[in-house]
C-alpha atoms as a PDB file:
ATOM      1  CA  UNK A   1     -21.318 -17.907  32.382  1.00  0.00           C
ATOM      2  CA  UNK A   2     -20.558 -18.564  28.786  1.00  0.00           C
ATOM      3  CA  UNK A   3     -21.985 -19.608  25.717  1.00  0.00           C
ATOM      4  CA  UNK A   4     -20.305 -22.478  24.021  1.00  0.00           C
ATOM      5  CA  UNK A   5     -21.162 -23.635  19.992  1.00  0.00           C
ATOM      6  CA  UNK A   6     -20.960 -26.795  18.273  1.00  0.00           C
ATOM      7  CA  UNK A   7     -20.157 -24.335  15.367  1.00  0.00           C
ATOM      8  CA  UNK A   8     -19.311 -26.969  12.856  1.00  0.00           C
ATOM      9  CA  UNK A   9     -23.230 -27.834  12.861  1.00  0.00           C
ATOM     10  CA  UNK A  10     -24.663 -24.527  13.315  1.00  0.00           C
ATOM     11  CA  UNK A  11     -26.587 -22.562  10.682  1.00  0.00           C
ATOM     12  CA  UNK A  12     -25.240 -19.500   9.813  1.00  0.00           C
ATOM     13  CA  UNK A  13     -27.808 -17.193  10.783  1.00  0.00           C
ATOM     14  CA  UNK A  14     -28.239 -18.852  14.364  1.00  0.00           C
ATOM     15  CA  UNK A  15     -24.100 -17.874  14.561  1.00  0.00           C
ATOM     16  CA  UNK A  16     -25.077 -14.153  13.726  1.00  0.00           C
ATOM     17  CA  UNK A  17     -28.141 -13.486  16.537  1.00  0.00           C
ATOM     18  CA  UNK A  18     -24.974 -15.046  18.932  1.00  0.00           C
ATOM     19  CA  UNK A  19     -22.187 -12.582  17.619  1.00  0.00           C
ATOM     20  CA  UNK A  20     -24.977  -9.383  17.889  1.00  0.00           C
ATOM     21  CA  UNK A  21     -26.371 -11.122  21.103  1.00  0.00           C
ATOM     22  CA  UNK A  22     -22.428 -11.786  22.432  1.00  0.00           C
ATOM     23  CA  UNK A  23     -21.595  -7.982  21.900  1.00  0.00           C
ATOM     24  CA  UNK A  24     -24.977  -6.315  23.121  1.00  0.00           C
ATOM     25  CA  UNK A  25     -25.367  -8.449  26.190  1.00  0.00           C
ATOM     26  CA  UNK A  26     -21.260  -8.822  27.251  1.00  0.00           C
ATOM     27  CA  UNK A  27     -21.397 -12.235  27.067  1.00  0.00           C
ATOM     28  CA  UNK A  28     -18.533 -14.357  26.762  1.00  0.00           C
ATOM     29  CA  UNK A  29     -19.236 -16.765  23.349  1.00  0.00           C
ATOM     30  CA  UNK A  30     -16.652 -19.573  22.068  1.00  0.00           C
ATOM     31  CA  UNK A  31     -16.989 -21.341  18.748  1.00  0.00           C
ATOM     32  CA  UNK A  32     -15.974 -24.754  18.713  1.00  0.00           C
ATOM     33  CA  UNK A  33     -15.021 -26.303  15.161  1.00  0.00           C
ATOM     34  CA  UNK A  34     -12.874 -28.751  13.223  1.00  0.00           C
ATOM     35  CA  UNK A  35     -13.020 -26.254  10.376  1.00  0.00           C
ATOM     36  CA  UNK A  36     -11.641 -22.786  10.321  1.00  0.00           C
ATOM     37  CA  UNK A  37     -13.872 -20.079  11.384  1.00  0.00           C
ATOM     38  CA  UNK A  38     -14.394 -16.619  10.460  1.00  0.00           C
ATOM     39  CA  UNK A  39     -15.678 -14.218  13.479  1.00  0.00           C
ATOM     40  CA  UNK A  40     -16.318 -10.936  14.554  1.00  0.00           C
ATOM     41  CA  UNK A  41     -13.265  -9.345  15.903  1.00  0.00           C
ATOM     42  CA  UNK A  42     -14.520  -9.517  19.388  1.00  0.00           C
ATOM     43  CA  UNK A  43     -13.171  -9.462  22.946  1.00  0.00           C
ATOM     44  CA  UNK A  44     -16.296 -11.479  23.568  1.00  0.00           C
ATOM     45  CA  UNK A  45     -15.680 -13.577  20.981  1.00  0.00           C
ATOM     46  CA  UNK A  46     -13.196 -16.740  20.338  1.00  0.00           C
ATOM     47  CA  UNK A  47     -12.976 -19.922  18.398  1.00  0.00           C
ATOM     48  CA  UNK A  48     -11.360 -23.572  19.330  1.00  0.00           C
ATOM     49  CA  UNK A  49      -9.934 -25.209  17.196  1.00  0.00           C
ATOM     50  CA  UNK A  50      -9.651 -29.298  16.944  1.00  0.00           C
ATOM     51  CA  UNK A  51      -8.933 -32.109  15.184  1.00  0.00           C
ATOM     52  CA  UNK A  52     -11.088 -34.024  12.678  1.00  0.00           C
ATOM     53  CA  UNK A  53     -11.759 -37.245  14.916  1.00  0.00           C
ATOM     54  CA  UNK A  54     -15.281 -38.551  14.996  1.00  0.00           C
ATOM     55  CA  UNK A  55     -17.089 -36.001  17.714  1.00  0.00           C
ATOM     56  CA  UNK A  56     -13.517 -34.305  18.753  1.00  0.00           C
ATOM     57  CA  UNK A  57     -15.287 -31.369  18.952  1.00  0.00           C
ATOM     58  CA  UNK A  58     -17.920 -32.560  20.874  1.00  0.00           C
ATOM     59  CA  UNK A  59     -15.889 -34.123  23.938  1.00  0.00           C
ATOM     60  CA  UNK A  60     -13.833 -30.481  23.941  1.00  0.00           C
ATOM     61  CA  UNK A  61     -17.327 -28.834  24.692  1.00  0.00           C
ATOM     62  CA  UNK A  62     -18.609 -31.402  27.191  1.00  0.00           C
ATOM     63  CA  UNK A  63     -14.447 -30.807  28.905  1.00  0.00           C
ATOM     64  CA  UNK A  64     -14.776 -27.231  29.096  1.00  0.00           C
ATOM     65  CA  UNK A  65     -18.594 -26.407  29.817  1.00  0.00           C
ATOM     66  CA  UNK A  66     -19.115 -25.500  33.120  1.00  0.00           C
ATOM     67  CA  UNK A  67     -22.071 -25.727  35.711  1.00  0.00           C
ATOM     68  CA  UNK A  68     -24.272 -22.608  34.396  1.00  0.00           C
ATOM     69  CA  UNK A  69     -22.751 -22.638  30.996  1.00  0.00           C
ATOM     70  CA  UNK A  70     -25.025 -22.851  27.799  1.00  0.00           C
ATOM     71  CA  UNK A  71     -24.212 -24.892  25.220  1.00  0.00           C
ATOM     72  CA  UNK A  72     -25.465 -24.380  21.434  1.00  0.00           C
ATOM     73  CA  UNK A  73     -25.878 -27.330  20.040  1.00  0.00           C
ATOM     74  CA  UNK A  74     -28.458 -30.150  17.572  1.00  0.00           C
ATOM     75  CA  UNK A  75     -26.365 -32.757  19.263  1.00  0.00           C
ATOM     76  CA  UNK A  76     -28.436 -34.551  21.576  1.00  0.00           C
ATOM     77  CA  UNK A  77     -25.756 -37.158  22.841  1.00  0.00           C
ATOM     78  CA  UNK A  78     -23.760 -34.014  23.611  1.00  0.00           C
ATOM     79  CA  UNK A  79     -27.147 -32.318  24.863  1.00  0.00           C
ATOM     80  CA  UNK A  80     -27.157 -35.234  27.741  1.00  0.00           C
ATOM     81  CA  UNK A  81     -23.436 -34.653  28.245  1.00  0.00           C
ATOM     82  CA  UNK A  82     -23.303 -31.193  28.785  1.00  0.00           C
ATOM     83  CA  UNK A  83     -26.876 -31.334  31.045  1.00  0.00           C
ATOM     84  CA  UNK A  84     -24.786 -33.882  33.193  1.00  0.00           C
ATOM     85  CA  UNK A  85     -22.463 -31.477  34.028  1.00  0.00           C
ATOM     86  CA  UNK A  86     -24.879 -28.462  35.251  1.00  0.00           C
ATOM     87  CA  UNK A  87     -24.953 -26.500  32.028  1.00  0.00           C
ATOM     88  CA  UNK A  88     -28.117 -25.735  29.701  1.00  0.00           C
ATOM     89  CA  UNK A  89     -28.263 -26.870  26.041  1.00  0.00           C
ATOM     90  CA  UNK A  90     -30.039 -24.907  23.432  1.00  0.00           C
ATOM     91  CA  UNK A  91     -31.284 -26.361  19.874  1.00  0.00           C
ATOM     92  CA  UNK A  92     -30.873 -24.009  17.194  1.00  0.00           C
ATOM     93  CA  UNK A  93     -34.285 -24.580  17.025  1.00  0.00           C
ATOM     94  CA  UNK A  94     -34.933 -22.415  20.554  1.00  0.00           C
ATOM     95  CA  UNK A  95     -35.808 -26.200  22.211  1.00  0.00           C
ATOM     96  CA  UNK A  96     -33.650 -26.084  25.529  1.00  0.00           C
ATOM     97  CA  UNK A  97     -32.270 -28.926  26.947  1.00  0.00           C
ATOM     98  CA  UNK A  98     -32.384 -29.693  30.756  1.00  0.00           C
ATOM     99  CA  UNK A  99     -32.953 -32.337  33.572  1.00  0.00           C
ATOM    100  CA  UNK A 100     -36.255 -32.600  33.129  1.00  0.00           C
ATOM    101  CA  UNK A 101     -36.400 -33.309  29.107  1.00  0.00           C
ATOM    102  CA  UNK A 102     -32.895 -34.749  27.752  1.00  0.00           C
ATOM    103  CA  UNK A 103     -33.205 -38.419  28.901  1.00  0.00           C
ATOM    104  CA  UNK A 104     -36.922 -38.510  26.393  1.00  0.00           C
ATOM    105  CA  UNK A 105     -35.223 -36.366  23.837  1.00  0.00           C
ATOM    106  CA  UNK A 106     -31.761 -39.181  24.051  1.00  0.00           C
ATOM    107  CA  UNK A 107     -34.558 -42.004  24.205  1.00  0.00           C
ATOM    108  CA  UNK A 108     -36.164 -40.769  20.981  1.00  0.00           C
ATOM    109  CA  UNK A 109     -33.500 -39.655  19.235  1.00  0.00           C
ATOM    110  CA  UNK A 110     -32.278 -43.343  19.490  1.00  0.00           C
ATOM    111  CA  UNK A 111     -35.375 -44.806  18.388  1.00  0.00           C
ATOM    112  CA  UNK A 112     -35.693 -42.447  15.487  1.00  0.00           C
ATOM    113  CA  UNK A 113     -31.757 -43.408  14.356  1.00  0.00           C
ATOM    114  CA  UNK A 114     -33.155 -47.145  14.750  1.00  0.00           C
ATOM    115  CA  UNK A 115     -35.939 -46.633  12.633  1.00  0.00           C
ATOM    116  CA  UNK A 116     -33.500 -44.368  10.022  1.00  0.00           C
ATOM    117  CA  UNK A 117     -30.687 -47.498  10.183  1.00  0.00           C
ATOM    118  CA  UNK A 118     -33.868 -50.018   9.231  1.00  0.00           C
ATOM    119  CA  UNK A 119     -35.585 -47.927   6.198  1.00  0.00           C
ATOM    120  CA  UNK A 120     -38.199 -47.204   7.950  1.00  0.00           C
ATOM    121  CA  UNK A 121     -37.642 -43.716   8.497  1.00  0.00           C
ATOM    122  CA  UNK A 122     -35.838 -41.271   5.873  1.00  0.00           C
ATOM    123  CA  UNK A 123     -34.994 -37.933   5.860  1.00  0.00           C
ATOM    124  CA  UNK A 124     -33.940 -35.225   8.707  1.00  0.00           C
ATOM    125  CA  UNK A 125     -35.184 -32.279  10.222  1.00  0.00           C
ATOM    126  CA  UNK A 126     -36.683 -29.138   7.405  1.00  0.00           C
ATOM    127  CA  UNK A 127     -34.105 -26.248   6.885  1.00  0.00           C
ATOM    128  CA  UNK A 128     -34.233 -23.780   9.904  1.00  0.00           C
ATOM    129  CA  UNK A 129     -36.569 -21.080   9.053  1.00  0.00           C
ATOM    130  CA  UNK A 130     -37.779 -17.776  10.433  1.00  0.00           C
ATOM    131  CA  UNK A 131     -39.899 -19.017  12.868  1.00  0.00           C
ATOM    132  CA  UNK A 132     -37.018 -21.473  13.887  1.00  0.00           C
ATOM    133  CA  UNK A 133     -34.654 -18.227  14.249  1.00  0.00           C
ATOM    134  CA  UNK A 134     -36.884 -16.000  16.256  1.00  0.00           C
ATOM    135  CA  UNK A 135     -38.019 -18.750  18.994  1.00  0.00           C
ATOM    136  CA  UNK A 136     -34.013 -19.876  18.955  1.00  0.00           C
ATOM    137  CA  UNK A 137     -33.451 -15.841  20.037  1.00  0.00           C
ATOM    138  CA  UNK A 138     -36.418 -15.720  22.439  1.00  0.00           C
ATOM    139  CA  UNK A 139     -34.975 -19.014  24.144  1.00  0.00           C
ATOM    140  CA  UNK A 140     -31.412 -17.243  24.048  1.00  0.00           C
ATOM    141  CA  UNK A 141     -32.595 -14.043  25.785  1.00  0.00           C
ATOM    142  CA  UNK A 142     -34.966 -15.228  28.433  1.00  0.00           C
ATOM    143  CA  UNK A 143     -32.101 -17.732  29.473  1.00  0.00           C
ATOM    144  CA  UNK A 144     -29.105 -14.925  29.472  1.00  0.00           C
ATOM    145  CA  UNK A 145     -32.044 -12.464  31.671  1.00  0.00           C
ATOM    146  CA  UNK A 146     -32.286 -15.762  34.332  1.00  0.00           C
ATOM    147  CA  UNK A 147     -28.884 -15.540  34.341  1.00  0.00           C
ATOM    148  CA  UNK A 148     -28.694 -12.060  35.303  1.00  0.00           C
ATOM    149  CA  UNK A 149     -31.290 -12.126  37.597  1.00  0.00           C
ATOM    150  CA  UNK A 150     -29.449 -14.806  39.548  1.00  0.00           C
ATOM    151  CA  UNK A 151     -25.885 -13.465  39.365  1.00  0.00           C
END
Protein backbone atom coordinates (compact mmCIF):
# COMPACT_ATOMS: atom_id res chain seq x y z
CA UNK A 1 0.00 0.00 0.00
CA UNK A 2 1.03 3.52 -0.70
CA UNK A 3 -0.04 6.89 -0.48
CA UNK A 4 0.10 8.86 -3.66
CA UNK A 5 -0.36 13.11 -3.79
CA UNK A 6 -1.58 15.35 -6.34
CA UNK A 7 1.06 17.61 -4.58
CA UNK A 8 0.83 20.43 -7.02
CA UNK A 9 -2.81 21.11 -5.45
CA UNK A 10 -2.23 20.24 -1.98
CA UNK A 11 -2.12 22.69 0.94
CA UNK A 12 0.84 22.79 2.71
CA UNK A 13 -0.16 21.75 5.99
CA UNK A 14 -2.20 18.63 4.62
CA UNK A 15 1.63 17.71 3.01
CA UNK A 16 3.09 17.96 6.66
CA UNK A 17 0.38 15.50 8.75
CA UNK A 18 1.55 13.04 5.47
CA UNK A 19 5.44 13.49 5.96
CA UNK A 20 4.90 13.00 10.15
CA UNK A 21 2.12 10.38 9.30
CA UNK A 22 4.64 8.69 6.38
CA UNK A 23 7.53 8.38 9.02
CA UNK A 24 5.47 7.33 12.24
CA UNK A 25 3.31 4.80 10.50
CA UNK A 26 6.18 3.29 7.74
CA UNK A 27 4.22 4.12 5.06
CA UNK A 28 5.42 4.44 1.70
CA UNK A 29 4.26 8.30 0.42
CA UNK A 30 5.06 9.73 -3.26
CA UNK A 31 4.53 13.34 -4.25
CA UNK A 32 3.47 13.87 -7.60
CA UNK A 33 4.15 17.49 -9.14
CA UNK A 34 4.94 19.55 -12.22
CA UNK A 35 6.82 21.88 -9.89
CA UNK A 36 9.86 21.10 -7.87
CA UNK A 37 9.33 19.85 -4.46
CA UNK A 38 11.02 20.17 -1.28
CA UNK A 39 10.66 16.96 1.18
CA UNK A 40 11.73 15.38 4.14
CA UNK A 41 14.78 13.37 3.56
CA UNK A 42 12.92 10.17 3.88
CA UNK A 43 13.27 6.52 2.87
CA UNK A 44 9.50 6.71 2.99
CA UNK A 45 9.40 9.54 1.13
CA UNK A 46 9.79 10.42 -2.83
CA UNK A 47 8.62 12.88 -5.39
CA UNK A 48 7.70 12.44 -9.36
CA UNK A 49 8.41 14.63 -11.35
CA UNK A 50 6.43 15.60 -14.81
CA UNK A 51 5.83 17.75 -17.38
CA UNK A 52 3.58 20.83 -17.49
CA UNK A 53 0.78 19.34 -19.89
CA UNK A 54 -2.80 19.98 -18.92
CA UNK A 55 -3.43 17.10 -16.01
CA UNK A 56 0.16 15.29 -16.78
CA UNK A 57 0.31 14.79 -13.39
CA UNK A 58 -2.88 13.49 -12.98
CA UNK A 59 -2.77 10.53 -15.66
CA UNK A 60 0.90 9.57 -13.89
CA UNK A 61 -1.17 9.00 -10.59
CA UNK A 62 -4.16 7.21 -12.13
CA UNK A 63 -0.85 4.88 -14.18
CA UNK A 64 0.82 4.07 -11.10
CA UNK A 65 -1.95 3.72 -8.28
CA UNK A 66 -2.58 0.41 -7.50
CA UNK A 67 -5.65 -1.68 -6.17
CA UNK A 68 -5.41 -0.69 -2.26
CA UNK A 69 -3.47 2.42 -2.91
CA UNK A 70 -4.73 5.88 -1.52
CA UNK A 71 -4.64 8.66 -3.45
CA UNK A 72 -4.55 12.42 -2.02
CA UNK A 73 -6.21 14.38 -4.07
CA UNK A 74 -9.31 17.65 -4.67
CA UNK A 75 -9.44 16.22 -8.13
CA UNK A 76 -12.59 14.58 -8.57
CA UNK A 77 -12.15 13.48 -12.33
CA UNK A 78 -8.97 11.87 -10.99
CA UNK A 79 -11.03 10.79 -7.75
CA UNK A 80 -13.28 8.53 -10.33
CA UNK A 81 -10.07 7.44 -12.05
CA UNK A 82 -8.17 6.25 -9.36
CA UNK A 83 -11.61 4.55 -7.58
CA UNK A 84 -11.80 2.66 -11.03
CA UNK A 85 -8.78 1.09 -10.48
CA UNK A 86 -9.32 -0.35 -6.73
CA UNK A 87 -7.60 2.43 -4.85
CA UNK A 88 -9.22 4.98 -2.22
CA UNK A 89 -9.17 8.77 -2.77
CA UNK A 90 -8.95 11.18 0.05
CA UNK A 91 -9.99 15.08 -0.14
CA UNK A 92 -7.78 17.19 1.74
CA UNK A 93 -10.80 17.92 3.26
CA UNK A 94 -10.89 14.17 5.13
CA UNK A 95 -14.05 13.38 2.43
CA UNK A 96 -12.96 9.84 1.02
CA UNK A 97 -13.73 8.81 -2.19
CA UNK A 98 -15.07 5.26 -3.04
CA UNK A 99 -17.60 3.09 -5.08
CA UNK A 100 -20.31 4.01 -3.35
CA UNK A 101 -19.94 8.07 -3.53
CA UNK A 102 -17.63 9.19 -6.62
CA UNK A 103 -20.15 8.80 -9.51
CA UNK A 104 -22.65 11.76 -7.24
CA UNK A 105 -19.55 13.62 -6.29
CA UNK A 106 -18.36 13.47 -10.59
CA UNK A 107 -22.21 14.22 -11.28
CA UNK A 108 -22.12 17.35 -9.10
CA UNK A 109 -18.99 18.48 -9.60
CA UNK A 110 -20.10 18.76 -13.32
CA UNK A 111 -23.16 20.52 -12.63
CA UNK A 112 -21.48 22.94 -10.31
CA UNK A 113 -18.60 23.70 -13.28
CA UNK A 114 -21.88 24.20 -15.54
CA UNK A 115 -23.38 26.54 -13.35
CA UNK A 116 -19.60 28.33 -12.72
CA UNK A 117 -19.10 28.38 -16.90
CA UNK A 118 -22.85 30.21 -17.03
CA UNK A 119 -22.42 33.00 -14.11
CA UNK A 120 -24.50 31.50 -12.15
CA UNK A 121 -22.24 30.24 -9.68
CA UNK A 122 -18.87 32.10 -8.53
CA UNK A 123 -16.34 31.38 -6.31
CA UNK A 124 -14.61 27.96 -4.94
CA UNK A 125 -14.31 26.10 -1.95
CA UNK A 126 -13.17 28.45 1.69
CA UNK A 127 -9.39 28.08 2.58
CA UNK A 128 -8.78 24.69 4.43
CA UNK A 129 -8.98 25.33 8.04
CA UNK A 130 -8.43 23.53 11.32
CA UNK A 131 -11.35 21.67 11.35
CA UNK A 132 -10.61 20.76 7.61
CA UNK A 133 -6.99 19.48 8.85
CA UNK A 134 -7.98 17.41 11.79
CA UNK A 135 -11.01 15.41 10.01
CA UNK A 136 -8.40 15.13 6.78
CA UNK A 137 -5.95 13.24 9.65
CA UNK A 138 -8.79 11.28 11.28
CA UNK A 139 -9.82 10.04 7.64
CA UNK A 140 -5.95 9.33 7.02
CA UNK A 141 -5.51 7.20 10.17
CA UNK A 142 -8.65 5.16 10.37
CA UNK A 143 -7.95 4.23 6.60
CA UNK A 144 -3.99 3.31 7.15
CA UNK A 145 -5.47 1.10 10.68
CA UNK A 146 -8.06 -0.84 7.94
CA UNK A 147 -5.20 -1.34 6.15
CA UNK A 148 -3.33 -2.95 8.79
CA UNK A 149 -5.95 -4.83 10.06
CA UNK A 150 -6.38 -6.47 6.67
CA UNK A 151 -2.73 -7.02 5.71
Amino acid sequence: MRIWVDADACPVVIKDVLYKTAMRRGVRLTLVANTPLAVPVSPLIDTVRVGNKFNEADDEIARLAETGDLVVTADIPLADRIVDKGATGLNPRGELYTPDNIKGLLRMRNLMEELRGAGMVAGGPAPIGPRDKQEFTNQLDRFLTRCEKQG
